[in-house]
C-alpha atoms as a PDB file:
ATOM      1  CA  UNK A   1      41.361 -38.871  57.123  1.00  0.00           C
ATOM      2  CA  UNK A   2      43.732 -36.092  57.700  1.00  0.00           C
ATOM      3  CA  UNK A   3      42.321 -33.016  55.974  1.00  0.00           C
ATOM      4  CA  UNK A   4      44.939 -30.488  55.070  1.00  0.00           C
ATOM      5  CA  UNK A   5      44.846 -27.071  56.085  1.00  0.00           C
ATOM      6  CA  UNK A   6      45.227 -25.554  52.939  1.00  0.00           C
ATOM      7  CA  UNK A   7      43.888 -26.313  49.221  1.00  0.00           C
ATOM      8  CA  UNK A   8      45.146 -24.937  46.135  1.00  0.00           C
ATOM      9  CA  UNK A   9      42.734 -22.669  43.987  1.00  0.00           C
ATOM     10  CA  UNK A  10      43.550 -26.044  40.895  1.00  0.00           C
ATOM     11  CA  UNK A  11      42.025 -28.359  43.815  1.00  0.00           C
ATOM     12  CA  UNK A  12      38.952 -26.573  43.968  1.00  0.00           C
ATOM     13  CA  UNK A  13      38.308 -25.831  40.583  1.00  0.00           C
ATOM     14  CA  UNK A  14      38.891 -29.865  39.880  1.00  0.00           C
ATOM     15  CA  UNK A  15      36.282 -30.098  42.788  1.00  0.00           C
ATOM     16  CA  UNK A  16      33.950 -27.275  42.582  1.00  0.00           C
ATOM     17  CA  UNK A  17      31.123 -29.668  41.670  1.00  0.00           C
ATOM     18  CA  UNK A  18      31.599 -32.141  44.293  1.00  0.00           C
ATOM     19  CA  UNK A  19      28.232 -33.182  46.534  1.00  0.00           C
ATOM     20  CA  UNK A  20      30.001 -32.583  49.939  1.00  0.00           C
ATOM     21  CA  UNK A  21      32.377 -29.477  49.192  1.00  0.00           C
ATOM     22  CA  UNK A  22      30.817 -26.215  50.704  1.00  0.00           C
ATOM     23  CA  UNK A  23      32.683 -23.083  49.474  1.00  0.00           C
ATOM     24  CA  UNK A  24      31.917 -20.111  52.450  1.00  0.00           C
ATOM     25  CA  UNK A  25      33.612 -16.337  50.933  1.00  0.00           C
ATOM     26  CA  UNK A  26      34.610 -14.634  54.050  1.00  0.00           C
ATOM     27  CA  UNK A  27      35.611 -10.886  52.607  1.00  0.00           C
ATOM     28  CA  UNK A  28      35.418  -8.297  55.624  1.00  0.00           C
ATOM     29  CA  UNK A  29      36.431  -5.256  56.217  1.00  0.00           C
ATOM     30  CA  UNK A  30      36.562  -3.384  59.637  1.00  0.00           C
ATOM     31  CA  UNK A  31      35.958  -0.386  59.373  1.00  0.00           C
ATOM     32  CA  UNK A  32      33.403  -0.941  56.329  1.00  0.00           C
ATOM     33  CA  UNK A  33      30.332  -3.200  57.780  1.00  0.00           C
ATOM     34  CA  UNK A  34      28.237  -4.005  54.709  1.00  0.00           C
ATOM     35  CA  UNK A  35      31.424  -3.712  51.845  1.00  0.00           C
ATOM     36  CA  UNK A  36      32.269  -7.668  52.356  1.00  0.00           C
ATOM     37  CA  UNK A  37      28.904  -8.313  51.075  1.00  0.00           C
ATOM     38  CA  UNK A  38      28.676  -6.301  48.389  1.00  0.00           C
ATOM     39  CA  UNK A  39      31.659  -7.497  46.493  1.00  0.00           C
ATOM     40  CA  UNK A  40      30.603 -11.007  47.243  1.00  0.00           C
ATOM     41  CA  UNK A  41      26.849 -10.397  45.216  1.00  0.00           C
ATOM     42  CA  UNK A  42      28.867  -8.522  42.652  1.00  0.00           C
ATOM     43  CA  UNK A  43      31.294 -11.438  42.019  1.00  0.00           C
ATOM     44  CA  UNK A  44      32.537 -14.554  44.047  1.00  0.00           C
ATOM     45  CA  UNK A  45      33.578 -18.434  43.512  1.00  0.00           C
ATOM     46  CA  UNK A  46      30.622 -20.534  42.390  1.00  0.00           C
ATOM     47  CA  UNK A  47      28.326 -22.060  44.615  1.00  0.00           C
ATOM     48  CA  UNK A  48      30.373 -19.525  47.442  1.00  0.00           C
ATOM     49  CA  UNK A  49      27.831 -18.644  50.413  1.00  0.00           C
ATOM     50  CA  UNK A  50      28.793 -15.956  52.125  1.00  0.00           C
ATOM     51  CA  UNK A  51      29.329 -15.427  55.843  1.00  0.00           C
ATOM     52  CA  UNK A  52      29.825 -12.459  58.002  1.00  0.00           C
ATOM     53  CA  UNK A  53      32.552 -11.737  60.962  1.00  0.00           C
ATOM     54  CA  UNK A  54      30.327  -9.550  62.835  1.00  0.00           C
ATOM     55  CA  UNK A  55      26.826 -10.881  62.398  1.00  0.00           C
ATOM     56  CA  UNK A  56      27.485 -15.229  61.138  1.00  0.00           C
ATOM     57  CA  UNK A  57      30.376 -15.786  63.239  1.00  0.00           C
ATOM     58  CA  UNK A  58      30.354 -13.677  66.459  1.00  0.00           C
ATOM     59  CA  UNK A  59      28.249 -12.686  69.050  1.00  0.00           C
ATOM     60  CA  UNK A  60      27.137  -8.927  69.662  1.00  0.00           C
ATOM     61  CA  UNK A  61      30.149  -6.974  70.984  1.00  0.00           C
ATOM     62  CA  UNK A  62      30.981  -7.210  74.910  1.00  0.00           C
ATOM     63  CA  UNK A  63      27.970  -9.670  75.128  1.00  0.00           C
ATOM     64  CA  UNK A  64      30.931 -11.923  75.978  1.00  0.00           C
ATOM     65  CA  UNK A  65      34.467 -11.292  76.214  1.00  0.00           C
ATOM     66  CA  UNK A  66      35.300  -8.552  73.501  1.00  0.00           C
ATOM     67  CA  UNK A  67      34.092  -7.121  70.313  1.00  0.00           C
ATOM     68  CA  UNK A  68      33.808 -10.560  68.609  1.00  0.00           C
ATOM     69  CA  UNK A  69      32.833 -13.078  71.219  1.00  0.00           C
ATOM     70  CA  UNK A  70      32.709 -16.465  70.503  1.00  0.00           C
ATOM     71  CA  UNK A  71      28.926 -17.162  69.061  1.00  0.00           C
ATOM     72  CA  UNK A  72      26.762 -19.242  71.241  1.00  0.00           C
ATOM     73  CA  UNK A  73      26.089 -22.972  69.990  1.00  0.00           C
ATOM     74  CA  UNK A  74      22.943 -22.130  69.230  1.00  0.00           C
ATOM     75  CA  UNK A  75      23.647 -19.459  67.360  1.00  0.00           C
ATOM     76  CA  UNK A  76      26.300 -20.819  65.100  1.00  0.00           C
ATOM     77  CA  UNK A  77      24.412 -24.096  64.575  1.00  0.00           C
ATOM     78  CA  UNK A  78      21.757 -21.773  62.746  1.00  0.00           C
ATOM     79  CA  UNK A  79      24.307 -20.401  60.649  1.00  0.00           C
ATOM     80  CA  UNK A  80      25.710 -23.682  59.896  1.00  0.00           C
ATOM     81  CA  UNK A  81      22.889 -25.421  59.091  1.00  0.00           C
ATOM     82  CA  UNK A  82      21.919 -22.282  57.156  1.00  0.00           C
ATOM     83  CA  UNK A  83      25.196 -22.405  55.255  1.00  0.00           C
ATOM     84  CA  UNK A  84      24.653 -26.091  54.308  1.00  0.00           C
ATOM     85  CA  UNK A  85      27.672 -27.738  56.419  1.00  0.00           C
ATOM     86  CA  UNK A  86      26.532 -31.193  57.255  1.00  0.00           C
ATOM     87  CA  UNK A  87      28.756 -33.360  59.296  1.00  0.00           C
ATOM     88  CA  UNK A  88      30.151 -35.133  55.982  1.00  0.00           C
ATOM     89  CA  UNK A  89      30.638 -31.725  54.628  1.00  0.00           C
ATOM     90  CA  UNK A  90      34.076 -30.051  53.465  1.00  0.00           C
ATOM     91  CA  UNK A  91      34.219 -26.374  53.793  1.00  0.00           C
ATOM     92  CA  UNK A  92      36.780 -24.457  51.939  1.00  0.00           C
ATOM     93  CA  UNK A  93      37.091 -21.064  53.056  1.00  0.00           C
ATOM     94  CA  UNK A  94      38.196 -17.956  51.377  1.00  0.00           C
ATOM     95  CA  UNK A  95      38.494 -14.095  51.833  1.00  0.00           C
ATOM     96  CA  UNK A  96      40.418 -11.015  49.840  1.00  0.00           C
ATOM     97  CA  UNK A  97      43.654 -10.930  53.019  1.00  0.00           C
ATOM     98  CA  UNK A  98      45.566 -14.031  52.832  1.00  0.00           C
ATOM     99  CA  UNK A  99      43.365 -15.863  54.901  1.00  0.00           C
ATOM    100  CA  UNK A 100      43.483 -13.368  57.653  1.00  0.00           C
ATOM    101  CA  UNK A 101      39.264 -13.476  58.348  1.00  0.00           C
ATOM    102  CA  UNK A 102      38.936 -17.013  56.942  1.00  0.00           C
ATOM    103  CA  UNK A 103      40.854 -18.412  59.720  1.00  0.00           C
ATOM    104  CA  UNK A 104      37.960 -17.631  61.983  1.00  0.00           C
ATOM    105  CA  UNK A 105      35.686 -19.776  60.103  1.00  0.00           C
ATOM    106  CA  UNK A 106      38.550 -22.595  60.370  1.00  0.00           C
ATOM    107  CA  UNK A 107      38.737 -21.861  63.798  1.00  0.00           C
ATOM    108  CA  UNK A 108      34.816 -21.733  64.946  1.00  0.00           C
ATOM    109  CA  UNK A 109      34.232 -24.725  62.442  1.00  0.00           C
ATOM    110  CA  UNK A 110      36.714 -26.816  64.600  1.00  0.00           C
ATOM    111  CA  UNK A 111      35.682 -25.408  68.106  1.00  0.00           C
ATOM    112  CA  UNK A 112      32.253 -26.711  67.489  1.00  0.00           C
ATOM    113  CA  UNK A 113      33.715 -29.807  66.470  1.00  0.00           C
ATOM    114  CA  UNK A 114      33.678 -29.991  62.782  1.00  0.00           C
ATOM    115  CA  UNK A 115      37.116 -31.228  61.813  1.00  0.00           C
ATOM    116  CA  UNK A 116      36.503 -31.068  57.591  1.00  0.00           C
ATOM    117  CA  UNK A 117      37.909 -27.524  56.899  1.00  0.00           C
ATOM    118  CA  UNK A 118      40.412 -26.040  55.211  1.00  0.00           C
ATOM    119  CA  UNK A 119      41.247 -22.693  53.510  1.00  0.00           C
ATOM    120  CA  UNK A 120      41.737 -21.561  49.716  1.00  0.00           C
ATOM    121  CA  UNK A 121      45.515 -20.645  49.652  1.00  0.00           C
ATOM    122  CA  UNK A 122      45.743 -16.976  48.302  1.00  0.00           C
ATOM    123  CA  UNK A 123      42.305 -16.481  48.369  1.00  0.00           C
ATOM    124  CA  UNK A 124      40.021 -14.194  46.149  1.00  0.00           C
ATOM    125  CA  UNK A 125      42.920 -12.966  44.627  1.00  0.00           C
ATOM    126  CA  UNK A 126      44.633 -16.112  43.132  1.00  0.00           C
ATOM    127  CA  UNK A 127      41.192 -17.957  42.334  1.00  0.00           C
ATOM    128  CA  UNK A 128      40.592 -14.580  40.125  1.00  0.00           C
ATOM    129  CA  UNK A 129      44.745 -14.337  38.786  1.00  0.00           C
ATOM    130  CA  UNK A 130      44.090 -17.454  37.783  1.00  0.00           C
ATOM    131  CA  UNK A 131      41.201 -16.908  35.497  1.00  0.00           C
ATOM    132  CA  UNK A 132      38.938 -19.299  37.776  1.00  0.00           C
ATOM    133  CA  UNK A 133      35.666 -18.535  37.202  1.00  0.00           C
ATOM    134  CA  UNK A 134      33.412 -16.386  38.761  1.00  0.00           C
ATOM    135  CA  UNK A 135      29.267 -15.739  39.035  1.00  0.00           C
ATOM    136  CA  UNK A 136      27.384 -12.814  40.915  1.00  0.00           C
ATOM    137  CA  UNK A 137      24.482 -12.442  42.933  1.00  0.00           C
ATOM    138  CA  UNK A 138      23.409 -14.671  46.198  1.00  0.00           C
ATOM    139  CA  UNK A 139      23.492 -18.756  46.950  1.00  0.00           C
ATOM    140  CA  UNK A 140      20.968 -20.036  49.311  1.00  0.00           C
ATOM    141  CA  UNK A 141      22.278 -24.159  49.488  1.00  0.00           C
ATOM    142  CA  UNK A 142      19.764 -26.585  51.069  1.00  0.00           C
ATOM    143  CA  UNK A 143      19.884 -26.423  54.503  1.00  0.00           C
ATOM    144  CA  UNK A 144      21.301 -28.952  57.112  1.00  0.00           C
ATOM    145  CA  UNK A 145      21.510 -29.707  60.465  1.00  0.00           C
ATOM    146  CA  UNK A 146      24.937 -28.886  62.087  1.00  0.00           C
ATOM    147  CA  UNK A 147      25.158 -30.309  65.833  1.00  0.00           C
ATOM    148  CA  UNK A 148      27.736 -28.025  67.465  1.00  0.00           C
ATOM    149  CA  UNK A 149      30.205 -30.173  70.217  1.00  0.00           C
ATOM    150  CA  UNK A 150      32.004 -26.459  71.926  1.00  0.00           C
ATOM    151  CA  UNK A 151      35.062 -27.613  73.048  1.00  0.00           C
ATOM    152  CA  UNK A 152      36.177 -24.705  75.879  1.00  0.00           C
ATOM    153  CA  UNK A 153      39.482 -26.417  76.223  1.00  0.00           C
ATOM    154  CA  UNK A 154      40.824 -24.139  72.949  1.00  0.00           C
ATOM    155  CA  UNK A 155      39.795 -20.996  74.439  1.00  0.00           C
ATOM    156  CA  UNK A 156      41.577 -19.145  77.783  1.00  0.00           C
ATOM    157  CA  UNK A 157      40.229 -16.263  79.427  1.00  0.00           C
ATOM    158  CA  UNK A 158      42.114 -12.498  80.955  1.00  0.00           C
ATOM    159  CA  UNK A 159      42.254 -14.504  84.503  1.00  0.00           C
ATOM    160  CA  UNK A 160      44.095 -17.500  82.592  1.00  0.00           C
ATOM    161  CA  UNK A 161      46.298 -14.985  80.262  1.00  0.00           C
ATOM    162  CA  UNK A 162      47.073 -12.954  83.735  1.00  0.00           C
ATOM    163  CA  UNK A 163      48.485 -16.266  85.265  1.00  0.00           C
ATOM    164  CA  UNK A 164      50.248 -17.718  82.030  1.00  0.00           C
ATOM    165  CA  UNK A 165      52.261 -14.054  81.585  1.00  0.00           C
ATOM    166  CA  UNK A 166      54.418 -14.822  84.664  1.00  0.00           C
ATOM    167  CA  UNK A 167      54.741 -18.606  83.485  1.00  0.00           C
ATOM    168  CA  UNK A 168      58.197 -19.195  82.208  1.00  0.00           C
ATOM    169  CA  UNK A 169      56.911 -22.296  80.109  1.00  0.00           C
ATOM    170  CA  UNK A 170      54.283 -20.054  79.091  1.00  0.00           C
ATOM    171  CA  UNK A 171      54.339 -17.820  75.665  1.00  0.00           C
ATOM    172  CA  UNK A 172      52.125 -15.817  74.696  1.00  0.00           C
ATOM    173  CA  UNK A 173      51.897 -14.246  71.036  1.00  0.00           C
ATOM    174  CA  UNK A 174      50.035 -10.935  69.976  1.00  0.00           C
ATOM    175  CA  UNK A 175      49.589 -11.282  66.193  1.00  0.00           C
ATOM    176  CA  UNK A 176      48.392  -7.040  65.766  1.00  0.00           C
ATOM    177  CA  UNK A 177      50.206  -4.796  63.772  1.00  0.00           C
ATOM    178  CA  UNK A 178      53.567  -3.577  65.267  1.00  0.00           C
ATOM    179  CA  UNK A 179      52.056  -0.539  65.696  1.00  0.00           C
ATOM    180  CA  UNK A 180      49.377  -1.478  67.935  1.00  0.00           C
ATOM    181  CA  UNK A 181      51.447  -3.167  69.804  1.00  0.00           C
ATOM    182  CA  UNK A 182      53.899  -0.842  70.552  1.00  0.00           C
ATOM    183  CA  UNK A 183      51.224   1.545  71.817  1.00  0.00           C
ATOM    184  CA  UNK A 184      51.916   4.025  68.685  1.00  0.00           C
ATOM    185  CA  UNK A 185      48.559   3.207  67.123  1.00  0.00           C
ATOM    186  CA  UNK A 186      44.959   2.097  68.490  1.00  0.00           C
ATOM    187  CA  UNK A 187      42.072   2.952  65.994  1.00  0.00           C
ATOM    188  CA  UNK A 188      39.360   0.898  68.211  1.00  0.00           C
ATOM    189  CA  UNK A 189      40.128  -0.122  71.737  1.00  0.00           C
ATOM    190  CA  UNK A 190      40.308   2.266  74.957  1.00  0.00           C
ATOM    191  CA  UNK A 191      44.173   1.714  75.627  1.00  0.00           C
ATOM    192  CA  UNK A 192      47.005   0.978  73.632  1.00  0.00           C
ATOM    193  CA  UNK A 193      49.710  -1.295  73.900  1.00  0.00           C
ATOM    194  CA  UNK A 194      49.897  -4.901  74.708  1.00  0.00           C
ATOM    195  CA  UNK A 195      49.343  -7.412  77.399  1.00  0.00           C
ATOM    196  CA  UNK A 196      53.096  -7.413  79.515  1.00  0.00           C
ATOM    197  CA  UNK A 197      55.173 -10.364  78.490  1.00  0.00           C
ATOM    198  CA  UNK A 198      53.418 -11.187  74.973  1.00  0.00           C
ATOM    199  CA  UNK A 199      55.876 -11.463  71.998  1.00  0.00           C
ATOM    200  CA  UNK A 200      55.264  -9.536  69.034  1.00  0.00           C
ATOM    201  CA  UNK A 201      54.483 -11.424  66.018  1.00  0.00           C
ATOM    202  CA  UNK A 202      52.090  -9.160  63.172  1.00  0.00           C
ATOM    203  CA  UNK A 203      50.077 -11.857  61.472  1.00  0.00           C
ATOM    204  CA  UNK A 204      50.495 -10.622  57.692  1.00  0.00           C
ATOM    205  CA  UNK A 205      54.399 -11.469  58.126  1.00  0.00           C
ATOM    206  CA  UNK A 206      52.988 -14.786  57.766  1.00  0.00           C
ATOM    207  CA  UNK A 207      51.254 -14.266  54.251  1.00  0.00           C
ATOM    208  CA  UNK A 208      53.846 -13.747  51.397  1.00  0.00           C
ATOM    209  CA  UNK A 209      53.046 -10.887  48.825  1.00  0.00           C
ATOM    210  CA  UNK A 210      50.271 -13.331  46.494  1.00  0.00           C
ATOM    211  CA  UNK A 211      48.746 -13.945  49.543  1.00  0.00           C
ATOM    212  CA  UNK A 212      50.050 -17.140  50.188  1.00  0.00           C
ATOM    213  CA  UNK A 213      50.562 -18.821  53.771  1.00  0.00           C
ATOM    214  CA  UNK A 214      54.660 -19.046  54.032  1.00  0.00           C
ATOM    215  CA  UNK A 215      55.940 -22.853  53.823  1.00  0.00           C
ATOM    216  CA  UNK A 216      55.828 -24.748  56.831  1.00  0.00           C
ATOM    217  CA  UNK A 217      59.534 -24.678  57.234  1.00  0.00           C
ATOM    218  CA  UNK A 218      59.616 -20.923  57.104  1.00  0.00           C
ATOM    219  CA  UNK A 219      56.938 -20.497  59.628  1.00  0.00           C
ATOM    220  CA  UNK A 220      58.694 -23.108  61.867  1.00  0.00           C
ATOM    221  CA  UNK A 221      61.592 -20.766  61.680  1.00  0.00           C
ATOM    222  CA  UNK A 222      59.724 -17.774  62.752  1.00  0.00           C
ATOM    223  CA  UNK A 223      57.845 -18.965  65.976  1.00  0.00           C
ATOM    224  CA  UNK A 224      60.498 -21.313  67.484  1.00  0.00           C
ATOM    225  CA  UNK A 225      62.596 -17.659  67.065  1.00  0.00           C
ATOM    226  CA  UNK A 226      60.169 -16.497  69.602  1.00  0.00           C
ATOM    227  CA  UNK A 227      60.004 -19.157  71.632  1.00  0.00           C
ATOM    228  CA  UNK A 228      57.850 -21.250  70.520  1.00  0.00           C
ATOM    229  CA  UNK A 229      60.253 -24.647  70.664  1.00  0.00           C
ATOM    230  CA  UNK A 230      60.615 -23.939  74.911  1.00  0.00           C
ATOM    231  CA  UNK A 231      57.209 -23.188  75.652  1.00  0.00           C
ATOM    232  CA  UNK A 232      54.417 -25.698  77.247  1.00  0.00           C
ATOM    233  CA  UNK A 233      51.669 -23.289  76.350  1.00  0.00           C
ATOM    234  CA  UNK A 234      50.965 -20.945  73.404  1.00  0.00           C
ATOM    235  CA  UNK A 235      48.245 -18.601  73.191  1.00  0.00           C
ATOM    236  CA  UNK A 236      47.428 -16.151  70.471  1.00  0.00           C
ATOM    237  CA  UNK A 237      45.622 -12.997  70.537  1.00  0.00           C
ATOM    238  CA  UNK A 238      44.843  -9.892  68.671  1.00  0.00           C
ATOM    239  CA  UNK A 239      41.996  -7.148  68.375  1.00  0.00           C
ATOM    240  CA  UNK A 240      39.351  -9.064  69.621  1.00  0.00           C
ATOM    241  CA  UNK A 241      39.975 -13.006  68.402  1.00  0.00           C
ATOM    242  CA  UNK A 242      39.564 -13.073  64.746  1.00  0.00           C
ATOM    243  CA  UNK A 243      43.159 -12.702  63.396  1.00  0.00           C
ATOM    244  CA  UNK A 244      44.489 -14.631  65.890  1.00  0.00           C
ATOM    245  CA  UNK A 245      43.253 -17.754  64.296  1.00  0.00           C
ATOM    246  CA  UNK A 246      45.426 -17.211  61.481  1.00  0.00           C
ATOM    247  CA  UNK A 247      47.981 -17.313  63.553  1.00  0.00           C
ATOM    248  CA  UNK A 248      46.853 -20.435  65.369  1.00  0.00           C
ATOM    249  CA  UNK A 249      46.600 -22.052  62.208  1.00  0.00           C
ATOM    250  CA  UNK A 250      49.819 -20.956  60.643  1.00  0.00           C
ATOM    251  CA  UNK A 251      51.830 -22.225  64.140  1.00  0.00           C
ATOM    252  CA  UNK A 252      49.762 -25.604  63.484  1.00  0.00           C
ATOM    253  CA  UNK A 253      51.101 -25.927  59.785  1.00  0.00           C
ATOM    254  CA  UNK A 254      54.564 -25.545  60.743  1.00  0.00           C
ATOM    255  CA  UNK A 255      54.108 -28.589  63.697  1.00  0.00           C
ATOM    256  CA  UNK A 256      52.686 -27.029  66.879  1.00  0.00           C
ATOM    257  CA  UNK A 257      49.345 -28.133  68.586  1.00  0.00           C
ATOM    258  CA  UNK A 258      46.953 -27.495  70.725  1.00  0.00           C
ATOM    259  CA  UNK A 259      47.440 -23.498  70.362  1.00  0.00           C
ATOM    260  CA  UNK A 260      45.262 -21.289  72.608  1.00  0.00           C
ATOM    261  CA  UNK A 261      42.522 -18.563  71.320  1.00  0.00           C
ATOM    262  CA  UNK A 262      42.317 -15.695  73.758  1.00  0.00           C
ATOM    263  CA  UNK A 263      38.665 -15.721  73.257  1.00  0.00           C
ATOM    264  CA  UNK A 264      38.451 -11.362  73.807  1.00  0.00           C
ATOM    265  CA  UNK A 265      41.651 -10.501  72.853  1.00  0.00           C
ATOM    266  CA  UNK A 266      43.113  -6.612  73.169  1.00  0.00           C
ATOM    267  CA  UNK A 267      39.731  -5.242  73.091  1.00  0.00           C
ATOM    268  CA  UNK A 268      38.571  -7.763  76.349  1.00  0.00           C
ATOM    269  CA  UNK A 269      41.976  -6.901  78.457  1.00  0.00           C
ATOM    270  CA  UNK A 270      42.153  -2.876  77.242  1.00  0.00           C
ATOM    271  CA  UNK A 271      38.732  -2.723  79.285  1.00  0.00           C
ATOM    272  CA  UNK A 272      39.731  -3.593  82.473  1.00  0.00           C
ATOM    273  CA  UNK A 273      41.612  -0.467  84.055  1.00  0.00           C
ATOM    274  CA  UNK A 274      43.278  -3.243  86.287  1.00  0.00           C
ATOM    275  CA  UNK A 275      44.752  -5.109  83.366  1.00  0.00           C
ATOM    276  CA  UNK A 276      48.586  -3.496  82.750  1.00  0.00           C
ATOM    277  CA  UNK A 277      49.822  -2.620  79.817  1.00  0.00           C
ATOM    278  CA  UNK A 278      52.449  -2.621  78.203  1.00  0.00           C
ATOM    279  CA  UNK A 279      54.185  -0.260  75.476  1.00  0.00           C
ATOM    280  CA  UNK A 280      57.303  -0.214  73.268  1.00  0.00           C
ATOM    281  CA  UNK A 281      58.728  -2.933  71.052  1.00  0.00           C
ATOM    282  CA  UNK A 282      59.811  -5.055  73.533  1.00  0.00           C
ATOM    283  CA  UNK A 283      57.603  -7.734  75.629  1.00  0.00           C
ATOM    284  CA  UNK A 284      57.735  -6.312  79.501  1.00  0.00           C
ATOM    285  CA  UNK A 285      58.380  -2.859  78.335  1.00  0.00           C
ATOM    286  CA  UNK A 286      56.777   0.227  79.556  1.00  0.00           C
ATOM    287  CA  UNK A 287      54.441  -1.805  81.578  1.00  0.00           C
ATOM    288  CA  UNK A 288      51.613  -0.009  83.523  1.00  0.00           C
END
């Protein structure tokens, strides 16, 4: 069974009841640890768990590559089980950005093998424009037992990136704001810029203005316009590899597979003083 990777808020209300759907609200907010959480007790989609970027679905900063490393299998079995994804179990996952921080649920869910998982299209905001309903306060489901199967081949690492940046067949995609990667901006890493030779490609220019993931056709448009059609190898990256699995995601809806996670992102390469970067609006420019 091919399980789509995106459901409509009129699916989910028609299946909010089912046995095997788990509903996980995602909400985050950089620079506000904690605020994620609150809204969800104060209002959320029923029977919604709710699971957290920095603590659920990454590993303490730099304790691995970046500031959201990849959680170990141990780790995000406990949160799985905890959540109440068995192996029969379809997780729908939400958040208040378009699917921006949902993604990395999609992402982790299918790195540790589990294949049933799909996002809410829109999100908070079109379950709640649509007069879905709503409840407050926590939902502790019956636990399960997740068996995580890591699959490392998804993932590349700075030494990989470093070698795939002079690879012609190679293309790499930074999915930051324009202004991050141009070097103008950098609120939380120790350089700015980008990696030399990544394309520019802000992931919110995927996400129409209701929050919606842009048709397939549209977002086939916009990454074979980078190069996406020529290239043997993609790999995505951001801030530190949460983001970037929208991306992943978005490049899968409109046809391509097999798309690679930088696992530490910006905030893994900006570390190393011997890592270049680059600056300016262009892929190679102002490199050093």
């Amino acid at each position: 069974m091919t399980i789509d990777h995106l459901v409509s808020p009129a699916w989910l209300l028609e299946h909010l009841n089912d046995p095997d759907i788990r509903i996980a609200d995602l909400r985050w907010y950089l620079l506000e640890p904690g605020r994620g959480r609150i809204e969800y007790l104060e209002a959320h989609i029923p029977g919604a768990v709710y699971l957290d970027i920095d603590t659920d679905l990454a590993a303490p900063p730099f304790q691995g590559p970046g500031r959201h490393p990849i959680p170990s299998p141990e780790a995000f079995a406990a949160t799985a089980s905890r959540a109440g994804i068995a192996p029969t179990t379809r997780v729908i996952a939400y958040d208040g950005v378009g699917g921006a921080y949902a993604a990395r649920l999609w992402w982790l869910l299918r790195y540790f093998g589990h294949e049933r998982v799909s996002l809410l299209d829109g999100g908070w905001s079109a379950w709640t424009s649509a007069g879905f309903p709503v409840e407050a306060g926590d939902v502790a489901p019956q636990p399960t037992v997740f068996v995580p199967r890591p699959n490392r081949s998804m993932v590349v690492d700075a030494d990989t990136v470093e070698a795939l940046r002079h690879n012609p067949h190679a293309l790499i995609i930074d999915v930051r704001a324009s202004e991050r990667y141009q070097g103008i901006a950098e609120p939380l890493d120790p350089r700015a810029g980008h990696i030399p030779g990544a394309v520019s490609a802000p992931y919110a220019d995927a996400i129409d203005t209701n929050g919606r993931l842009l048709p397939a056709d549209a977002l086939r448009a916009r990454y074979a316009a980078l190069g996406a059609d020529r290239a043997e190898t993609i790999v995505c990256y951001c801030g530190s590899g949460v983001t970037a699995a929208h991306t992943i995601l978005a490049l899968e809806r409109a046809g391509w597979k097999n798309v690679l996670l930088y696992e530490g992102s910006w905030s893994d390469w900006s570390r190393d003083p011997a890592r270049p970067a680059a600056t300016g609006p262009e892929p190679g420019g102002g490199e050093g």
